[in-house]
N, C-alpha and C. Protein backbone atom coordinates (compact mmCIF):
# COMPACT_ATOMS: atom_id res chain seq x y z
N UNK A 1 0.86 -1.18 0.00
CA UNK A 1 0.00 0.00 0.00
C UNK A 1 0.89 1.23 0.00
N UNK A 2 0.59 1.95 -0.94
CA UNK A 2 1.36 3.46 -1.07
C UNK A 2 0.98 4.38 0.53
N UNK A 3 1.28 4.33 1.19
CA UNK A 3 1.01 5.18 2.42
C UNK A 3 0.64 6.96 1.93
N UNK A 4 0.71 7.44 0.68
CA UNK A 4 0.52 8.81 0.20
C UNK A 4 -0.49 8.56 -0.73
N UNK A 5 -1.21 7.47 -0.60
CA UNK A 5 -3.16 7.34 -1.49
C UNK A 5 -3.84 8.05 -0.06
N UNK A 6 -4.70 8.23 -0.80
CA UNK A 6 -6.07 8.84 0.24
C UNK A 6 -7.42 7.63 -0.67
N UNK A 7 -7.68 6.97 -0.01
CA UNK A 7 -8.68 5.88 -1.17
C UNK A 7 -10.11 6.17 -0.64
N UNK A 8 -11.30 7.06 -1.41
CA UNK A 8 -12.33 7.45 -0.78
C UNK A 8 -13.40 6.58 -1.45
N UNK A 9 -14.48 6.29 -0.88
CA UNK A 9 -15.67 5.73 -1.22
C UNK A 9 -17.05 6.28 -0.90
N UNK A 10 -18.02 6.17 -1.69
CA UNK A 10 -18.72 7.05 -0.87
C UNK A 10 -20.44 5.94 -1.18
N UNK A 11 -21.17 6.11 -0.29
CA UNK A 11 -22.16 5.21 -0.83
C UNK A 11 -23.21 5.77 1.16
N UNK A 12 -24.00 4.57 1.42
CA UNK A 12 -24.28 4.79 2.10
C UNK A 12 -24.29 2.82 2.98
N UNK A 13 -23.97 2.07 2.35
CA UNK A 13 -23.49 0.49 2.62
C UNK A 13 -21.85 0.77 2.98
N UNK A 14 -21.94 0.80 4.44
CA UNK A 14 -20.48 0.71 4.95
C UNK A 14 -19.78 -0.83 5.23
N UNK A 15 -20.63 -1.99 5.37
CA UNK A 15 -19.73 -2.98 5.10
C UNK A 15 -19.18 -3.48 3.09
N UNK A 16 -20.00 -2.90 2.69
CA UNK A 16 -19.81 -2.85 1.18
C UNK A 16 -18.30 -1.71 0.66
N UNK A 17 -18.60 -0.48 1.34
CA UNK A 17 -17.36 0.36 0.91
C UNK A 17 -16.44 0.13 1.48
N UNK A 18 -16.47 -0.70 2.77
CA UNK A 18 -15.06 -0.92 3.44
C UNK A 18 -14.51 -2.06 2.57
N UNK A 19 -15.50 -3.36 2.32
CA UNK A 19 -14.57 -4.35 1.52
C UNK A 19 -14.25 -3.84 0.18
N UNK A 20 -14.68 -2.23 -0.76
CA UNK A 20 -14.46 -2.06 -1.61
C UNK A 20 -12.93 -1.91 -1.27
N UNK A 21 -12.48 -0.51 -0.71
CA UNK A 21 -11.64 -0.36 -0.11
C UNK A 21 -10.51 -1.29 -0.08
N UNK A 22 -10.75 -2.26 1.16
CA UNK A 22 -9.80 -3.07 1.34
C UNK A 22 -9.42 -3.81 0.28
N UNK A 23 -10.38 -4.41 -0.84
CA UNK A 23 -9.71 -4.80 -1.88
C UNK A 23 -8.98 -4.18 -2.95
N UNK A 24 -9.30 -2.98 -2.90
CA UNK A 24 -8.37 -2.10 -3.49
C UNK A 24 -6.90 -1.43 -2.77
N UNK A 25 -6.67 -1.55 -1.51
CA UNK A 25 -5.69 -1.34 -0.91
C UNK A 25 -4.79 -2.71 -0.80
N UNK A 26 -5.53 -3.85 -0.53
CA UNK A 26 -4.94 -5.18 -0.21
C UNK A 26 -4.33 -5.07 0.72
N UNK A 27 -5.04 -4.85 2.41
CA UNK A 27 -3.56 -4.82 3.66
C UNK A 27 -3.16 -5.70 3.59
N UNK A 28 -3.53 -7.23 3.10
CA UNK A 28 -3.34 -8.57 2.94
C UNK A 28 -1.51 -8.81 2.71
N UNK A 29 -1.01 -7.75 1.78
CA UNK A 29 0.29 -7.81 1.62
C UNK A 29 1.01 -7.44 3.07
N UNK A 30 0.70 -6.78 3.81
CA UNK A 30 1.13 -6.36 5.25
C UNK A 30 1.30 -7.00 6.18
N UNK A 31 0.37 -7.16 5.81
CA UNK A 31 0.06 -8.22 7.40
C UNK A 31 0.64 -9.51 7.94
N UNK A 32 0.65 -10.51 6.95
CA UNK A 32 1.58 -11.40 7.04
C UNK A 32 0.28 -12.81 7.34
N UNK A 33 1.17 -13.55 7.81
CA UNK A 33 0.20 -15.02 8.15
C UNK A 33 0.46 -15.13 9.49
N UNK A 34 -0.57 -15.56 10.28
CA UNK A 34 -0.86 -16.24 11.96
C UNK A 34 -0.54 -14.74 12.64
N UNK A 35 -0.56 -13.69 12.64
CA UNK A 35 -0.39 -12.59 12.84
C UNK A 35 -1.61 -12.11 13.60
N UNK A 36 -1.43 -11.39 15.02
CA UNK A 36 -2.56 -10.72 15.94
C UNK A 36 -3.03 -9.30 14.71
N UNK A 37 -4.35 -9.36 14.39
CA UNK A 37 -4.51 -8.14 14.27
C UNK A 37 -5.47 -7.31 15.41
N UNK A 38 -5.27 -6.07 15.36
CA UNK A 38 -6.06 -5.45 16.49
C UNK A 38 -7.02 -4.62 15.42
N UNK A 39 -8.09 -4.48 16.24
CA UNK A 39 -8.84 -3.58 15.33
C UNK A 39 -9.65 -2.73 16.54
N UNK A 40 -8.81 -0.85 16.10
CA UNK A 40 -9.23 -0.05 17.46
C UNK A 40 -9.89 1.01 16.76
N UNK A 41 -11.26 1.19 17.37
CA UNK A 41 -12.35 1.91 16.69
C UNK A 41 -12.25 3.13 17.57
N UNK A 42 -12.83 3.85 17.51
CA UNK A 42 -13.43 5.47 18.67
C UNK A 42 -14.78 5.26 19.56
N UNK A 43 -14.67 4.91 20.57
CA UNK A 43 -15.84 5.05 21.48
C UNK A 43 -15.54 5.32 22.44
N UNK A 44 -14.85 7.03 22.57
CA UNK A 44 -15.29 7.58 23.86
C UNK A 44 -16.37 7.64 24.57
N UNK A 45 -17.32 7.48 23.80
CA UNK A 45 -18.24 7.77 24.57
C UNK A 45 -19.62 6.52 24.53
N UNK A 46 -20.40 6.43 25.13
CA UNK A 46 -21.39 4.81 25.21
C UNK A 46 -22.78 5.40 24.59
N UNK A 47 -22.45 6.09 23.50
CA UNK A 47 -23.56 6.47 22.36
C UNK A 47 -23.26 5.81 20.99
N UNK A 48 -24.91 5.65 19.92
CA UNK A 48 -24.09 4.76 19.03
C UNK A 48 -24.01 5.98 18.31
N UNK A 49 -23.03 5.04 17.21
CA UNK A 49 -22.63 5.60 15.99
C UNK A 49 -23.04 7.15 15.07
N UNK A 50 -24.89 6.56 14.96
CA UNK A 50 -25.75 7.48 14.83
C UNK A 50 -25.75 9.23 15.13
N UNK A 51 -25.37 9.19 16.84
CA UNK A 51 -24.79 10.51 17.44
C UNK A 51 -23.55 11.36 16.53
N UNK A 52 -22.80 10.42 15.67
CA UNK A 52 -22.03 11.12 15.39
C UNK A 52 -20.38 11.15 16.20
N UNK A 53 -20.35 10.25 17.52
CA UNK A 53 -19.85 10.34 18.38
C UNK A 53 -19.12 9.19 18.41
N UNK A 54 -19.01 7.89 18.36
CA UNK A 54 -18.62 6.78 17.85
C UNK A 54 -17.90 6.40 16.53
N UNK A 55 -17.59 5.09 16.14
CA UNK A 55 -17.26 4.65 15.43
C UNK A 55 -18.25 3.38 14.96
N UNK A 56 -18.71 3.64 13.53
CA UNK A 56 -19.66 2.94 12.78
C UNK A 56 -19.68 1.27 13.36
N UNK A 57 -20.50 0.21 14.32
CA UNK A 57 -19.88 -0.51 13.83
C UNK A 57 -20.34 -1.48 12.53
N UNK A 58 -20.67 -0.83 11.74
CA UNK A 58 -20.74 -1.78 10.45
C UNK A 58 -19.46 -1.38 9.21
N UNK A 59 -18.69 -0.46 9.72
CA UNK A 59 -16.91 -0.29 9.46
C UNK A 59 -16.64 -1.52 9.99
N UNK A 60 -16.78 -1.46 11.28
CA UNK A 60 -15.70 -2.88 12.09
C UNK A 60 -16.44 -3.78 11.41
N UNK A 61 -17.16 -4.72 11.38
CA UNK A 61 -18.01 -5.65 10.77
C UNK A 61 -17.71 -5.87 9.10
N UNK A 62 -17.34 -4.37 8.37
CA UNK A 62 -17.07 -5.10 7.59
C UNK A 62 -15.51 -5.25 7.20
N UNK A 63 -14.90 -4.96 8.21
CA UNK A 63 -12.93 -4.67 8.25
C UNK A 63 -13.29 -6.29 8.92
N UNK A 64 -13.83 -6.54 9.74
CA UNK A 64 -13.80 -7.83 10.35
C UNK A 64 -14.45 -9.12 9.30
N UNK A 65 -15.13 -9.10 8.29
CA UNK A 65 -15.66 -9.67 7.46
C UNK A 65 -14.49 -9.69 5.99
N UNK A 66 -13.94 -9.03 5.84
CA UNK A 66 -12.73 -9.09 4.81
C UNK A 66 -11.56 -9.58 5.25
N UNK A 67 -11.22 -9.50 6.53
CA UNK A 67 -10.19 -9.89 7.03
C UNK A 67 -10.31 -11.76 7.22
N UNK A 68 -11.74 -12.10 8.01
CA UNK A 68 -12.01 -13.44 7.91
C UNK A 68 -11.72 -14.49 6.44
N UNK A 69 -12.84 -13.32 5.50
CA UNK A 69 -12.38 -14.26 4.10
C UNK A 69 -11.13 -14.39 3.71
N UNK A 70 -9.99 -13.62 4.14
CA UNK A 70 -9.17 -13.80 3.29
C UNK A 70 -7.97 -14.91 4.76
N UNK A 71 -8.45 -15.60 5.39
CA UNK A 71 -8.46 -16.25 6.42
C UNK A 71 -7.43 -15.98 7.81
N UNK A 72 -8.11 -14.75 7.89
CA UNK A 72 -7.62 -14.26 9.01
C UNK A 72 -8.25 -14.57 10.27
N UNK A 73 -7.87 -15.28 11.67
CA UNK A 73 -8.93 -15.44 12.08
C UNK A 73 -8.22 -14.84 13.73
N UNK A 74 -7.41 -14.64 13.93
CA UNK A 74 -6.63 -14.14 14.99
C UNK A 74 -6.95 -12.52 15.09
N UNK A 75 -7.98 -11.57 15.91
CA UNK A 75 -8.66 -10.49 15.13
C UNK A 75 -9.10 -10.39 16.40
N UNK A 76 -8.56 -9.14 17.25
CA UNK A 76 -9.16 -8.58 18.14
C UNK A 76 -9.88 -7.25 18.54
N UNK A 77 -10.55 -6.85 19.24
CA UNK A 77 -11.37 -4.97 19.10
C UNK A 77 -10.72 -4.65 20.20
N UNK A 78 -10.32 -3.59 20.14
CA UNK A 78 -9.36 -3.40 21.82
C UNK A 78 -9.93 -1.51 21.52
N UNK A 79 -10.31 -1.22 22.49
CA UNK A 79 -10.20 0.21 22.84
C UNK A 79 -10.59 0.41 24.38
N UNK A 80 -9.74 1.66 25.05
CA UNK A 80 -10.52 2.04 26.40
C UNK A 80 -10.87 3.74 26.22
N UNK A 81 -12.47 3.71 26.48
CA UNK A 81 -12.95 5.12 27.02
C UNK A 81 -12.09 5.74 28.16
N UNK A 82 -11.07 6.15 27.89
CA UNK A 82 -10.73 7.04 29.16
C UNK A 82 -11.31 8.13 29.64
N UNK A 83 -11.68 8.84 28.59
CA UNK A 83 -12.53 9.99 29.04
C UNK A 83 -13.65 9.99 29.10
N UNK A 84 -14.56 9.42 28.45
CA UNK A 84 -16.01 10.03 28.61
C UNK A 84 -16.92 8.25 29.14
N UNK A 85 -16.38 7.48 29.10
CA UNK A 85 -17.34 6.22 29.78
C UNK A 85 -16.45 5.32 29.50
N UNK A 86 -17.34 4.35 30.58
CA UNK A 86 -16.74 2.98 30.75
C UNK A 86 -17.01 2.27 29.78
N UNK A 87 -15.55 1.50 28.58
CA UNK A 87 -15.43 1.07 28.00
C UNK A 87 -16.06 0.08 27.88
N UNK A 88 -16.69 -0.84 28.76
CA UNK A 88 -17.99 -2.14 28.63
C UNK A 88 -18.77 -1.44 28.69
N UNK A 89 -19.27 -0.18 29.21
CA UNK A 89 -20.31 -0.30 28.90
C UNK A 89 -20.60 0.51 27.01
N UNK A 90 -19.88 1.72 26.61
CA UNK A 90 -19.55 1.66 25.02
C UNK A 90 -19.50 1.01 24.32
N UNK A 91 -18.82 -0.29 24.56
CA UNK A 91 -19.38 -1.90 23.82
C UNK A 91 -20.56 -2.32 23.43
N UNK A 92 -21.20 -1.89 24.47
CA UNK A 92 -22.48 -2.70 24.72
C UNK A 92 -23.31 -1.74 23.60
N UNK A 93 -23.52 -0.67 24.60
CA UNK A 93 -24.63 0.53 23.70
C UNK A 93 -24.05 1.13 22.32
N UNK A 94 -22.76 0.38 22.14
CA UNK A 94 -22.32 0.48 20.31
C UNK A 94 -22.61 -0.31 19.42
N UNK A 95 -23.08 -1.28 19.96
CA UNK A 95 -23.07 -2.51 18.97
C UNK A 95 -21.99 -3.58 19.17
N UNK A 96 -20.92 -3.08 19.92
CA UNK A 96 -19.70 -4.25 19.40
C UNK A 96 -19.61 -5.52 20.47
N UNK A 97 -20.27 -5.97 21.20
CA UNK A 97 -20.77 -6.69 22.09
C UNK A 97 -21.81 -8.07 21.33
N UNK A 98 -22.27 -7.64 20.09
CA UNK A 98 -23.10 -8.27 18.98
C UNK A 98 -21.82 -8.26 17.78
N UNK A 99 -21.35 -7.93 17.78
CA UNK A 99 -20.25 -8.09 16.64
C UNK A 99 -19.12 -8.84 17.12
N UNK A 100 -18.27 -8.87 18.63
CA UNK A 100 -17.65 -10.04 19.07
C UNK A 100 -18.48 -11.12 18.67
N UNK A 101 -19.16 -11.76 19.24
CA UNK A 101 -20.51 -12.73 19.19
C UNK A 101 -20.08 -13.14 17.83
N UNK A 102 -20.93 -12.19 17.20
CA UNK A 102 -21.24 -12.72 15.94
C UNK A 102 -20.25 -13.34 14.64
N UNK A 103 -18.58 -12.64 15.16
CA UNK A 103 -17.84 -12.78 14.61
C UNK A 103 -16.31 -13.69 15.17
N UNK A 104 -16.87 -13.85 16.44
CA UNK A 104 -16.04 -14.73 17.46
C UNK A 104 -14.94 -13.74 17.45
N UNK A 105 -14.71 -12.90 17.76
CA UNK A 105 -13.95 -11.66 18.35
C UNK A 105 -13.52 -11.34 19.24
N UNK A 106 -13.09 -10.98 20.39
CA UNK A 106 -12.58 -10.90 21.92
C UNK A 106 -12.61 -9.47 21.66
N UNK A 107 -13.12 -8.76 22.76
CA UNK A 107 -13.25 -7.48 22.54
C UNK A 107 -12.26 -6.95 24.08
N UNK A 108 -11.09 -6.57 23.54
CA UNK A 108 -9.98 -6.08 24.70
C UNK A 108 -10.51 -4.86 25.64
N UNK A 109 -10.73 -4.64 26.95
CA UNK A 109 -11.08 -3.24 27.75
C UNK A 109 -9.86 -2.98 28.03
N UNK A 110 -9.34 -1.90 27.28
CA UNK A 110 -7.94 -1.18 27.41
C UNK A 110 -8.41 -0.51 28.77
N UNK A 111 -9.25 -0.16 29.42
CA UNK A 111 -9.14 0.76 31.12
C UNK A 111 -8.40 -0.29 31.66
N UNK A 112 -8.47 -1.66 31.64
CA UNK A 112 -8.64 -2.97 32.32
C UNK A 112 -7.34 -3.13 32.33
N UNK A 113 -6.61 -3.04 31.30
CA UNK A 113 -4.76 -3.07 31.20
C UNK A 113 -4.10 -2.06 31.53
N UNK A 114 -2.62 -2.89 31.41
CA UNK A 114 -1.97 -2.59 32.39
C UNK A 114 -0.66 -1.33 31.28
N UNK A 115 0.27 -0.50 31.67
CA UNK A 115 0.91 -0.08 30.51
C UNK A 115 2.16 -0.09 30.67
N UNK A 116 3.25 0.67 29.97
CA UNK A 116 4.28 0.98 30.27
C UNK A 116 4.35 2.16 29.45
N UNK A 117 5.08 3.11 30.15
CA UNK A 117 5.35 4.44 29.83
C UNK A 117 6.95 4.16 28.68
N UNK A 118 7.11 5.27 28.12
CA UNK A 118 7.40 5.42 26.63
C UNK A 118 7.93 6.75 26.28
N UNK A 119 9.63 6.71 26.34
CA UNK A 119 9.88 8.44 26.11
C UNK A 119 9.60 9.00 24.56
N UNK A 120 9.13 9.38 24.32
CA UNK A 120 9.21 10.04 22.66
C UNK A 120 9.55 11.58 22.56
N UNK A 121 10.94 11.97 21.98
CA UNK A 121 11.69 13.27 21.90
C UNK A 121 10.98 14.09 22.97
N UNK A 122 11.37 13.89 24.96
CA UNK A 122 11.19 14.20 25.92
C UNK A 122 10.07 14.57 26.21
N UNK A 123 8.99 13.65 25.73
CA UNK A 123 7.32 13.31 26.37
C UNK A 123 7.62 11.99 26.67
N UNK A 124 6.54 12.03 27.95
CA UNK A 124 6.60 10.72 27.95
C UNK A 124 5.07 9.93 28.06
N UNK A 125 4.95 9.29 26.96
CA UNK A 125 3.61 8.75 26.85
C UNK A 125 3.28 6.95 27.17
N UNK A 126 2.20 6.97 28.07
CA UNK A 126 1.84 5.27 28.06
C UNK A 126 1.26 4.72 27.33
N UNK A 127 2.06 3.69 26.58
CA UNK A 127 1.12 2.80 25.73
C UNK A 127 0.64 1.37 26.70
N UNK A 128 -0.78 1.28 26.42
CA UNK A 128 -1.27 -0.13 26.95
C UNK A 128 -0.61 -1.26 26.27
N UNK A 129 -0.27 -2.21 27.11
CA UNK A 129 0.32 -3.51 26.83
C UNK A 129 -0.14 -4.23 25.98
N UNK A 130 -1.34 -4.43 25.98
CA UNK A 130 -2.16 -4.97 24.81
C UNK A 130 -2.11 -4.75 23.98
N UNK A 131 -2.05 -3.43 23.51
CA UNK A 131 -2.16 -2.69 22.32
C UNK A 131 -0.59 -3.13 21.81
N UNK A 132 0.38 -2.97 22.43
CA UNK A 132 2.04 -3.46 21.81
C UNK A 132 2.49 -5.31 21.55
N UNK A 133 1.31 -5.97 22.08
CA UNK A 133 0.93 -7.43 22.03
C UNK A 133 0.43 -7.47 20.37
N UNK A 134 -0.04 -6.90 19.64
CA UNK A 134 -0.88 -6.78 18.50
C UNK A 134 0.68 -7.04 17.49
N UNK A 135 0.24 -7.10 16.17
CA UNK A 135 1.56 -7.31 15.47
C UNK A 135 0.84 -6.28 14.05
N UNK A 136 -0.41 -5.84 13.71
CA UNK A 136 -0.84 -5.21 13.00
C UNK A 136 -2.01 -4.76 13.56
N UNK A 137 -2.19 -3.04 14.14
CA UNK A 137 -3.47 -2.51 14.01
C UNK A 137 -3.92 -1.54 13.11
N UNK A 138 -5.19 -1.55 13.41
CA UNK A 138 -5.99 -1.00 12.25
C UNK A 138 -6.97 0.15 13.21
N UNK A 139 -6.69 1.33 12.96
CA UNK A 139 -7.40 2.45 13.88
C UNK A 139 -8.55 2.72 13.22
N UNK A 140 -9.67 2.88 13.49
CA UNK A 140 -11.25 2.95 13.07
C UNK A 140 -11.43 4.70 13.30
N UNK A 141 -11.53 5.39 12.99
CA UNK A 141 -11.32 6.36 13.78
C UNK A 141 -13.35 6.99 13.33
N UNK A 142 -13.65 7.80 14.01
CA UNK A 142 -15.24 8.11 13.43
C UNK A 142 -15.05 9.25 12.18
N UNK A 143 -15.79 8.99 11.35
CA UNK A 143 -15.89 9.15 9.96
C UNK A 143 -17.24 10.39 9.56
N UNK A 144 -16.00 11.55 9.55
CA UNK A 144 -16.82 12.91 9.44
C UNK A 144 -16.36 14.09 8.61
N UNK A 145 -17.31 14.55 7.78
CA UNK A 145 -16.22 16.17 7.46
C UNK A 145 -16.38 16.79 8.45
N UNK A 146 -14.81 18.00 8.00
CA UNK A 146 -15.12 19.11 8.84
C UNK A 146 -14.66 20.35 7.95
């Protein structure tokens, strides 16, 4: 993948434009075989998608549905609400609580882990352990103009 594409789709079927997408990007070359992927969406907050405030989950569903076919099956959701709610409960009232389930998924509560701090050019930031356990993630981030 050229890291300097911008690859846009536009429709209103988000598990359809994401597998457009992904087959036109192919992370498949990236990623490798038997490989953890993480897949970390935006849910600060325990509103769905709808609000505007979240992350779609029929993005994750269909990043998690392209990744299966092409037989990926090692595929985890990891995010923690630090700021605005408790990360189980954002699960729940997002949808992704029905999308583990449905997709045999493990859905990681980053509040729940543990971290290690991290100098970067004299900041020093914590990354969760979990999140550095992953060998390829994929950030979901919520999907808006501005």
């Amino acid at each position: 993948m050229d890291r300097k594409e911008i690859y846009i789709s536009y429709g209103n079927e988000p598990k359809t434009m994401v597998e457009e997408i992904l087959s036109t990007v192919d992370i498949t070359k990236e990623i490798g075989a038997n490989k953890l992927i993480g897949i970390k969406p935006n849910l600060v907050l325990a509103k769905p998608s709808s609000s505007g405030a979240t992350t779609s989950p029929e993005l994750v569903a269909g990043v998690i549905e392209h990744l299966q076919s092409k037989g990926y099956k090692n595929i985890v959701i990891l995010e923690g609400s630090w700021i605005g709610d408790r990360t189980s409960k954002a699960f729940k009232v997002c949808g992704y609580e029905e999308i583990s389930e449905r997709y045999q998924v493990p859905l990681i509560d980053l509040q729940k882990d543990g971290h290690k701090a991290y100098d970067v050019n004299g900041i020093e930031i914590n990354v969760c352990n979990k999140a550095l356990e992953v060998d390829y993630l994929i950030n979901m981030p919520v999907l808006k103009g501005h």
